[in-house]
N, C-alpha and C. Protein backbone atom coordinates (compact mmCIF):
# COMPACT_ATOMS: atom_id res chain seq x y z
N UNK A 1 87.88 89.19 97.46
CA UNK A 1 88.03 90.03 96.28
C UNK A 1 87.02 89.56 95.24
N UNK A 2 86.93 90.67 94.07
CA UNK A 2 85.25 90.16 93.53
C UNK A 2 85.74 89.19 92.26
N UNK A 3 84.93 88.70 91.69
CA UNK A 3 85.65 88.28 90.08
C UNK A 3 86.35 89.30 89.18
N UNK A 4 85.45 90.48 89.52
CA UNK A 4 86.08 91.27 88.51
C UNK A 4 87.68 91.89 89.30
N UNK A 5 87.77 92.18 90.32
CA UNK A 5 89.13 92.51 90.66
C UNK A 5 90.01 91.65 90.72
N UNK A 6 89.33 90.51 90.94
CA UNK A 6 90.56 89.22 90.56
C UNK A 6 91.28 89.12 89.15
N UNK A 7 89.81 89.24 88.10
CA UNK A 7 90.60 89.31 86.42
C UNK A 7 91.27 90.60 86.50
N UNK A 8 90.82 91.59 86.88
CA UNK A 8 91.72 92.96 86.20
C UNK A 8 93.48 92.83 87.01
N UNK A 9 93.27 91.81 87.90
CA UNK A 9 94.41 91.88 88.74
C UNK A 9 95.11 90.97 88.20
N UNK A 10 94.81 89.97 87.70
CA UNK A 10 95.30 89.20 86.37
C UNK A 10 95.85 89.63 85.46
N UNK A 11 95.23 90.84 84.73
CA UNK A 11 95.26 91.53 83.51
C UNK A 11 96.35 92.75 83.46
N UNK A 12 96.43 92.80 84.79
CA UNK A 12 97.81 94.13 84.96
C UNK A 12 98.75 93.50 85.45
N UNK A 13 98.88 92.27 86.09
CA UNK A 13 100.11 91.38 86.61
C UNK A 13 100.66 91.12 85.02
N UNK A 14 99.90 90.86 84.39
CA UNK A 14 100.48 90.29 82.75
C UNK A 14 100.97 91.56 81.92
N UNK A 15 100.52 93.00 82.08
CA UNK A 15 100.83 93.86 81.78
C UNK A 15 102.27 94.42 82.38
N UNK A 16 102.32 94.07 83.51
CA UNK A 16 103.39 94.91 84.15
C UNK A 16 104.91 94.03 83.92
N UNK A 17 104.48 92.90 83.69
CA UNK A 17 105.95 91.83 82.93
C UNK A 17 106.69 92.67 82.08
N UNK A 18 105.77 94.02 81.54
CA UNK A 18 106.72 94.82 80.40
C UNK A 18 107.22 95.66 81.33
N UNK A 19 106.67 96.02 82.09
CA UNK A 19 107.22 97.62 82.91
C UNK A 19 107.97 97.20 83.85
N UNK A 20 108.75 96.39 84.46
CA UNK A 20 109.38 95.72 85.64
C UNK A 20 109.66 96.76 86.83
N UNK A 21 110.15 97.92 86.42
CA UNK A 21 110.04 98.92 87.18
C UNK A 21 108.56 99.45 88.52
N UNK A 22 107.33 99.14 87.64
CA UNK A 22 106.15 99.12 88.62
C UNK A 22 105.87 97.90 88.77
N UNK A 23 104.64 98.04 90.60
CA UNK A 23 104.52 97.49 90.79
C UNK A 23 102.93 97.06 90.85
N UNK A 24 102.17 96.37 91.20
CA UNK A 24 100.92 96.52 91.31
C UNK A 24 100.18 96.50 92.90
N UNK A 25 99.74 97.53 93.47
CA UNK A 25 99.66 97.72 95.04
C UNK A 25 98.47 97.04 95.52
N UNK A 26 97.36 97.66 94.21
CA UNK A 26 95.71 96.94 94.97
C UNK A 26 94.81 97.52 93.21
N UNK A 27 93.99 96.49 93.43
CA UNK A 27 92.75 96.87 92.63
C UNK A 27 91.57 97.33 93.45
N UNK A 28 90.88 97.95 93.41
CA UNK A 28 89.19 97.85 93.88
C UNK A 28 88.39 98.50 93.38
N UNK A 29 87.27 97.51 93.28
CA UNK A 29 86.00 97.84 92.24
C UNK A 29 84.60 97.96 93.22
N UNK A 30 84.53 99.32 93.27
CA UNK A 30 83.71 100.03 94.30
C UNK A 30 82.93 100.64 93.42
N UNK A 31 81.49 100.70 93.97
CA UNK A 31 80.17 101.82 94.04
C UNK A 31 80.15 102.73 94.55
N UNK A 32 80.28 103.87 93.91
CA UNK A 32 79.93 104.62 94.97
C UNK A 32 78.45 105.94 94.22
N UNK A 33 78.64 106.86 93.39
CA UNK A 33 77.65 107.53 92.75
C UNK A 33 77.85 106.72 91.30
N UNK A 34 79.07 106.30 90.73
CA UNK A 34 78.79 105.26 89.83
C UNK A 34 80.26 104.50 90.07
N UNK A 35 80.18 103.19 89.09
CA UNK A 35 80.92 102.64 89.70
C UNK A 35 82.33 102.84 88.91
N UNK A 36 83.80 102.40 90.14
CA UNK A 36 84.86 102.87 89.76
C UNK A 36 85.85 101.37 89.94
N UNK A 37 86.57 101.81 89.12
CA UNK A 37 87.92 100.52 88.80
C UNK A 37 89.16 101.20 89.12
N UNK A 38 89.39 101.24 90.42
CA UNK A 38 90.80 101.91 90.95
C UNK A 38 91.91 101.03 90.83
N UNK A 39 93.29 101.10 90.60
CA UNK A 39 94.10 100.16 90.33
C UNK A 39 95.18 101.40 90.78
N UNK A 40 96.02 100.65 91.90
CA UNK A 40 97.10 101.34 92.31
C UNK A 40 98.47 100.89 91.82
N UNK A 41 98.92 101.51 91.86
CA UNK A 41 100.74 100.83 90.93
C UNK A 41 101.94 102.14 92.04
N UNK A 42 103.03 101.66 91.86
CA UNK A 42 104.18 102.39 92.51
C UNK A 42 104.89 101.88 91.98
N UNK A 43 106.45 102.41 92.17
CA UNK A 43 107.63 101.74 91.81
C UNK A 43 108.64 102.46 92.66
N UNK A 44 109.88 101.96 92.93
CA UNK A 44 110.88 102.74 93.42
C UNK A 44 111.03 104.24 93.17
N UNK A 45 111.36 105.18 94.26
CA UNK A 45 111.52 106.60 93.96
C UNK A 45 109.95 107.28 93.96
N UNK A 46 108.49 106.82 93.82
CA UNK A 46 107.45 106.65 93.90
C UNK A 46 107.40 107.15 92.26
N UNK A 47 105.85 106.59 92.15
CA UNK A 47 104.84 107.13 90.91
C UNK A 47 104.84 108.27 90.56
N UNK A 48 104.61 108.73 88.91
CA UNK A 48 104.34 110.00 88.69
C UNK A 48 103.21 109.69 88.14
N UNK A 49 102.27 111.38 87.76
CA UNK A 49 101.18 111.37 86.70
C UNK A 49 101.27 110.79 85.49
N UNK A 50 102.30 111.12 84.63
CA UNK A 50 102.68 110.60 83.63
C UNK A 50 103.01 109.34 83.50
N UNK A 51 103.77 108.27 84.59
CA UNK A 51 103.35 106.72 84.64
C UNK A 51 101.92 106.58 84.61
N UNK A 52 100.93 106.68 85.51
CA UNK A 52 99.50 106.58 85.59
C UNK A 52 98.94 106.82 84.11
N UNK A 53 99.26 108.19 83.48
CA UNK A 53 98.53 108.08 82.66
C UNK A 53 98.84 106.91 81.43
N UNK A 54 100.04 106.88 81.28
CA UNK A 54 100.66 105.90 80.51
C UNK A 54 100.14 104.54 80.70
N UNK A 55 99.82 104.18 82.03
CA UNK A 55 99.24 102.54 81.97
C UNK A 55 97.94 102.29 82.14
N UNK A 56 97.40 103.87 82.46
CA UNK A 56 95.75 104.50 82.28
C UNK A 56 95.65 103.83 80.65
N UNK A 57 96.43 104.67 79.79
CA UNK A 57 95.97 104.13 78.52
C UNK A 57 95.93 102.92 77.83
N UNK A 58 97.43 102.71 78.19
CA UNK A 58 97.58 100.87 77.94
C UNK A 58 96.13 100.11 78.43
N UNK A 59 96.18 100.45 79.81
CA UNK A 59 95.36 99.27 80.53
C UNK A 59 94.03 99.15 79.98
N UNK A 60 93.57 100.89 79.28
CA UNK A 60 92.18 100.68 79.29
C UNK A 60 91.67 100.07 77.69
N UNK A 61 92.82 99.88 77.18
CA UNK A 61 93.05 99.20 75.57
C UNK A 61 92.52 97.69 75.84
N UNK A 62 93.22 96.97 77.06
CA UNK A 62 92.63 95.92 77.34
C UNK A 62 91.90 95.51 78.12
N UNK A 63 91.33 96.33 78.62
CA UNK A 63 90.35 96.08 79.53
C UNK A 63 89.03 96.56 78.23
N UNK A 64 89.14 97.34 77.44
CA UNK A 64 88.10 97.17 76.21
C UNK A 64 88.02 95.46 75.46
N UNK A 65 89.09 95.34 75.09
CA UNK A 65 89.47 94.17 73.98
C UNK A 65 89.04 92.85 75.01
N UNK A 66 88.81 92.85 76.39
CA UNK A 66 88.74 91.91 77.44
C UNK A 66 87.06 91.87 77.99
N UNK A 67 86.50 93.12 78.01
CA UNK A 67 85.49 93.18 78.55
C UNK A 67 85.06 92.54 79.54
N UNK A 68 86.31 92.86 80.70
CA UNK A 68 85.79 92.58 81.81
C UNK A 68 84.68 93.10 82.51
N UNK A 69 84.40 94.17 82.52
CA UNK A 69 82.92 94.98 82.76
C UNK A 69 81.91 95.19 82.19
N UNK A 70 81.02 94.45 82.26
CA UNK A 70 79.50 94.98 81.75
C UNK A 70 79.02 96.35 82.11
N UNK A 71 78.55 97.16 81.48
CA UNK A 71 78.31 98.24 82.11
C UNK A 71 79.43 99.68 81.96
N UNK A 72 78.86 100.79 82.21
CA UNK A 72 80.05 101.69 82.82
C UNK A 72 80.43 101.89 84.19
N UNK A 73 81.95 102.55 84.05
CA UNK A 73 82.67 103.35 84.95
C UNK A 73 83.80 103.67 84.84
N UNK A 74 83.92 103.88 85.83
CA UNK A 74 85.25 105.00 85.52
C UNK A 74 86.45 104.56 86.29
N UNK A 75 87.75 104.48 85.36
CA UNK A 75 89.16 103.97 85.44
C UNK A 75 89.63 105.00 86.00
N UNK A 76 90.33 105.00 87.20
CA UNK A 76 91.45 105.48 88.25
C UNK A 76 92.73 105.00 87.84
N UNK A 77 93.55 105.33 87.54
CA UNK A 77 95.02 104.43 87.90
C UNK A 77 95.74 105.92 88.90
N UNK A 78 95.85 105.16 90.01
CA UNK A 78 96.86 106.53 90.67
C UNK A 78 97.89 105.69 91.60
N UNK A 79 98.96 106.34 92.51
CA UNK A 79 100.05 106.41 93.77
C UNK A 79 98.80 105.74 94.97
N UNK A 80 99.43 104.81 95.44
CA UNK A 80 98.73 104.42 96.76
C UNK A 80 98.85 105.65 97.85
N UNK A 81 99.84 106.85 97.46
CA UNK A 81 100.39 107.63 98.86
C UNK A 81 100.68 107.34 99.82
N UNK A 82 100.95 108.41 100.60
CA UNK A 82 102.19 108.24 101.54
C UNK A 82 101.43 107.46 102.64
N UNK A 83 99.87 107.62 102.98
CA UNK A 83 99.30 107.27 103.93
C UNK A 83 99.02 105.59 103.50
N UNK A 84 99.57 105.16 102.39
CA UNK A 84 99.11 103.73 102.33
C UNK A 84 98.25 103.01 102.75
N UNK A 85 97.60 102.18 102.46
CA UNK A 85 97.04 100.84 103.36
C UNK A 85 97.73 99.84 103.12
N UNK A 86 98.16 98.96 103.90
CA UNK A 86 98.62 97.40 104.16
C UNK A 86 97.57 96.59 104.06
N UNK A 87 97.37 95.92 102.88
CA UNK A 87 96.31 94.62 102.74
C UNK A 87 96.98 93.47 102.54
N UNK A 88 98.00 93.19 102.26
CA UNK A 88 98.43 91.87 101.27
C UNK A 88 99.82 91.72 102.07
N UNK A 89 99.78 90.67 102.47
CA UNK A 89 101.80 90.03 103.02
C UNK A 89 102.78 90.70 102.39
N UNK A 90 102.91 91.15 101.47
CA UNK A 90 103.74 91.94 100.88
C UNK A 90 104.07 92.78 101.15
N UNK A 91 102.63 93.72 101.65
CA UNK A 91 102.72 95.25 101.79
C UNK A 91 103.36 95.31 103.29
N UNK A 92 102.56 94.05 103.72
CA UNK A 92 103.38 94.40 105.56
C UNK A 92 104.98 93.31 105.53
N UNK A 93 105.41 93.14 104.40
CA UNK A 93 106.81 92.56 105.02
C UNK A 93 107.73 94.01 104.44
N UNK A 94 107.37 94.47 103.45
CA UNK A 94 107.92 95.42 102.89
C UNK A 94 107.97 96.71 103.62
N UNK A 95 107.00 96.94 104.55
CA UNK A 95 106.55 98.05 105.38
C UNK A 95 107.14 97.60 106.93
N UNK A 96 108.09 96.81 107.16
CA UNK A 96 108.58 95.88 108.10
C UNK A 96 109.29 97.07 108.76
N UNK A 97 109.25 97.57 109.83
CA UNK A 97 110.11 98.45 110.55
C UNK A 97 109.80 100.28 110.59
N UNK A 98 108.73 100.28 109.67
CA UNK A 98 107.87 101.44 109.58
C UNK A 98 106.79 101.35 110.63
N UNK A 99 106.58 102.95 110.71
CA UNK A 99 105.53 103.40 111.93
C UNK A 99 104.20 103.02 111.25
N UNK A 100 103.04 102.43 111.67
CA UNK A 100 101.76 102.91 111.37
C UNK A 100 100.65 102.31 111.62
N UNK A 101 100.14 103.01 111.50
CA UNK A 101 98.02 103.27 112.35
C UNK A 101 97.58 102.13 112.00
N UNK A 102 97.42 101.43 112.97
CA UNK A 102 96.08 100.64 113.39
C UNK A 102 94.77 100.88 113.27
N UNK A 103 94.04 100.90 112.62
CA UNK A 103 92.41 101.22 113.24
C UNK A 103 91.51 99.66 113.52
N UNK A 104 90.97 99.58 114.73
CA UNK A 104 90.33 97.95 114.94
C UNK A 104 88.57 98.39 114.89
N UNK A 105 87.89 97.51 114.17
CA UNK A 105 86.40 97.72 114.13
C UNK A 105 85.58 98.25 115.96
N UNK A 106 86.33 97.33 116.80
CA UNK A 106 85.95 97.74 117.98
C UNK A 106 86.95 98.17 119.01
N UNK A 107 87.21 98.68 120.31
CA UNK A 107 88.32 98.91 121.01
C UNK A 107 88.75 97.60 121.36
N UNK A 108 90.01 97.93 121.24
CA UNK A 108 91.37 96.24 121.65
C UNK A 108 92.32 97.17 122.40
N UNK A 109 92.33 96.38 124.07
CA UNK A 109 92.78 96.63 124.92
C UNK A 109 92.66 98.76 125.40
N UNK A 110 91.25 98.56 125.13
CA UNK A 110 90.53 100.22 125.37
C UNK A 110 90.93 101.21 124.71
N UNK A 111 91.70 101.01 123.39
CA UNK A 111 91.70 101.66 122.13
C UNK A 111 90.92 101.02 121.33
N UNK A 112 90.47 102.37 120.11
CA UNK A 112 89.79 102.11 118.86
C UNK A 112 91.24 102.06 117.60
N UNK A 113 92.68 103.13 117.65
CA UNK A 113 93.63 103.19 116.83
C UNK A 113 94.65 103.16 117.59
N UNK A 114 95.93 102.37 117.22
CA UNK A 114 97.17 102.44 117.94
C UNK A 114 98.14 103.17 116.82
N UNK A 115 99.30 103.39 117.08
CA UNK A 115 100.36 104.14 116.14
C UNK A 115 101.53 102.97 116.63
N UNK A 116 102.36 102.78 115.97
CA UNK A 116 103.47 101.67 116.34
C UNK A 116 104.41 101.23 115.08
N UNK A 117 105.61 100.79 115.33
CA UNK A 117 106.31 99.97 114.85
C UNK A 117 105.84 99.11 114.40
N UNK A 118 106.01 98.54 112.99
CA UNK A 118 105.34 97.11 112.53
C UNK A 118 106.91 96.14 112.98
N UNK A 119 106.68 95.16 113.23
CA UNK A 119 107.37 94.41 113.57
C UNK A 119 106.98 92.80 113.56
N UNK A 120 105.92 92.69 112.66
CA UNK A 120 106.18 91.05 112.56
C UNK A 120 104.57 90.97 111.90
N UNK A 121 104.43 90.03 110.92
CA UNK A 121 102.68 89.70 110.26
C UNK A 121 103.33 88.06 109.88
N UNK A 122 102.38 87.27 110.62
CA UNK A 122 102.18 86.06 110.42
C UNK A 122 100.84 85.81 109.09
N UNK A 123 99.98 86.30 108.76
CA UNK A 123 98.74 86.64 108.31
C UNK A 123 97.89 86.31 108.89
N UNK A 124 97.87 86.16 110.34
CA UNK A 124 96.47 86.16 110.86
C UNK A 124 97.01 87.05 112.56
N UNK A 125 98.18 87.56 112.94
CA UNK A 125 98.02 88.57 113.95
C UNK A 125 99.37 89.36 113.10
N UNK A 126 99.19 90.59 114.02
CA UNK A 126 100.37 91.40 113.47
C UNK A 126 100.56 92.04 114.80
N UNK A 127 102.05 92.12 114.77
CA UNK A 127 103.39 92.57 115.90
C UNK A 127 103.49 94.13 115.59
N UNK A 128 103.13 94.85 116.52
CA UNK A 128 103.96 96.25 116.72
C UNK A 128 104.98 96.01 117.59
N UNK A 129 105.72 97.27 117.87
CA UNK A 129 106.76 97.37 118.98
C UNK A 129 106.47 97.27 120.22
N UNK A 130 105.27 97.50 120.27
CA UNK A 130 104.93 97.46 121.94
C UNK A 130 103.86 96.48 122.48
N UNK A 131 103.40 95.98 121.05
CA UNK A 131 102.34 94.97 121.48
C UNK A 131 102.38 94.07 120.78
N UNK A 132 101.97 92.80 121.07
CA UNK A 132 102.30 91.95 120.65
C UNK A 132 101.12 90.65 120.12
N UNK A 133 101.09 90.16 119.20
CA UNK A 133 99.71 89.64 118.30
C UNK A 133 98.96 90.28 118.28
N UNK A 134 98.47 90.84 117.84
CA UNK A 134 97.10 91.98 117.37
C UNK A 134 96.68 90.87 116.30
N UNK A 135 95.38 90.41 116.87
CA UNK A 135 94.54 89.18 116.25
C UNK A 135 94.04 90.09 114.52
N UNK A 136 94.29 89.96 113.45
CA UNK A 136 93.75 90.80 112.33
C UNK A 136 92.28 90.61 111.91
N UNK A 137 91.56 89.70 112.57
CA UNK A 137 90.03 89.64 112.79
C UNK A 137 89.64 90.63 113.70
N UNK A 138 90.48 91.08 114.61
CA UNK A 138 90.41 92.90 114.71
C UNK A 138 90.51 93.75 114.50
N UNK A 139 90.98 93.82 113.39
CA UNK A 139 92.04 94.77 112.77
C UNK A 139 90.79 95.74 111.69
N UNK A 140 90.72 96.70 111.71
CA UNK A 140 89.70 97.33 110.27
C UNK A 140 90.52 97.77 109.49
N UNK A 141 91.98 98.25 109.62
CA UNK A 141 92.82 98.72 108.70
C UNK A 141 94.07 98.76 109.13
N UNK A 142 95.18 98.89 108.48
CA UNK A 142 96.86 99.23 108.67
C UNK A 142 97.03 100.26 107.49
N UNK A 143 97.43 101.63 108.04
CA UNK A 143 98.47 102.09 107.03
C UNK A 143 99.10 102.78 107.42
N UNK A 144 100.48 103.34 106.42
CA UNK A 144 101.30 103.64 107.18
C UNK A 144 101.38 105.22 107.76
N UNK A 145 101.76 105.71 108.87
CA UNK A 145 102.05 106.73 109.71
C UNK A 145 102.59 108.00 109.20
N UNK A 146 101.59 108.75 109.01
CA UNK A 146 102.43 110.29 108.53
C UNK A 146 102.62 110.92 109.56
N UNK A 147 103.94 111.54 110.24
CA UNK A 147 104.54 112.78 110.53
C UNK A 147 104.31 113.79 110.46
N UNK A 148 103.24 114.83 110.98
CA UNK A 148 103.05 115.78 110.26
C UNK A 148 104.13 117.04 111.16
């Protein structure tokens, strides 16, 4: 994670001591046509617009008064959604017994994506239902499984 997503991840952990209700899912501070400061939050029952915008404003009060960024871009606060990603021990103990997608940088065991039961993260392999250690130095992503 960069310096700067480490402080802003700092800076909303200290923020959210007021809101106990949310939570904080992921920061990331990506390039892309210019650069962006995404910060995901949820809470029980999921996120609305009106939370987002609410800690849109708060947040960006101190992230002025803090000047963590040199430079411009542009503040995101939104819902991780339904399709989630799993990055952090948290997300996969909490996501413990839910379906969802694998994608591995190369094929593991002659797949590129599996679909499965999560069922166990040590932080360095993770357990589906049907398979068992999936090394996460294979892993390119986890999130969770939509139904369509």
């Amino acid at each position: 994670m960069s310096n700067i997503e480490t402080k802003v991840e700092q800076l909303v952990t200290e923020i959210l001591k007021n809101h106990s209700e949310i939570e904080l899912v992921d920061v990331e501070y990506v390039k892309e046509r210019d650069w962006y400061l995404r910060i995901y939050i949820d809470k029980s029952g999921g996120i609305g617009l009106d939370d987002c915008q609410k800690f849109s404003e708060e947040f960006g009060k101190v992230l002025d008064r803090e000047a963590v960024i040199n430079g411009s871009y542009i503040l995101e606060v939104s819902s991780p959604g339904l399709d989630r990603l799993l990055k952090k021990e948290r997300d996969f103990v909490r996501e413990r017994g839910k379906k969802v997608d694998v994608t591995f940088y190369a094929p593991f065991n002659g797949k590129k994506q599996i679909i499965g039961v999560l069922t166990g993260f040590d932080g360095t392999t993770l357990t589906l239902d049907d398979i068992d250690l999936i090394p996460m130095d294979k892993v390119a992503s986890v999130r969770l499984h939509i139904d369509f």
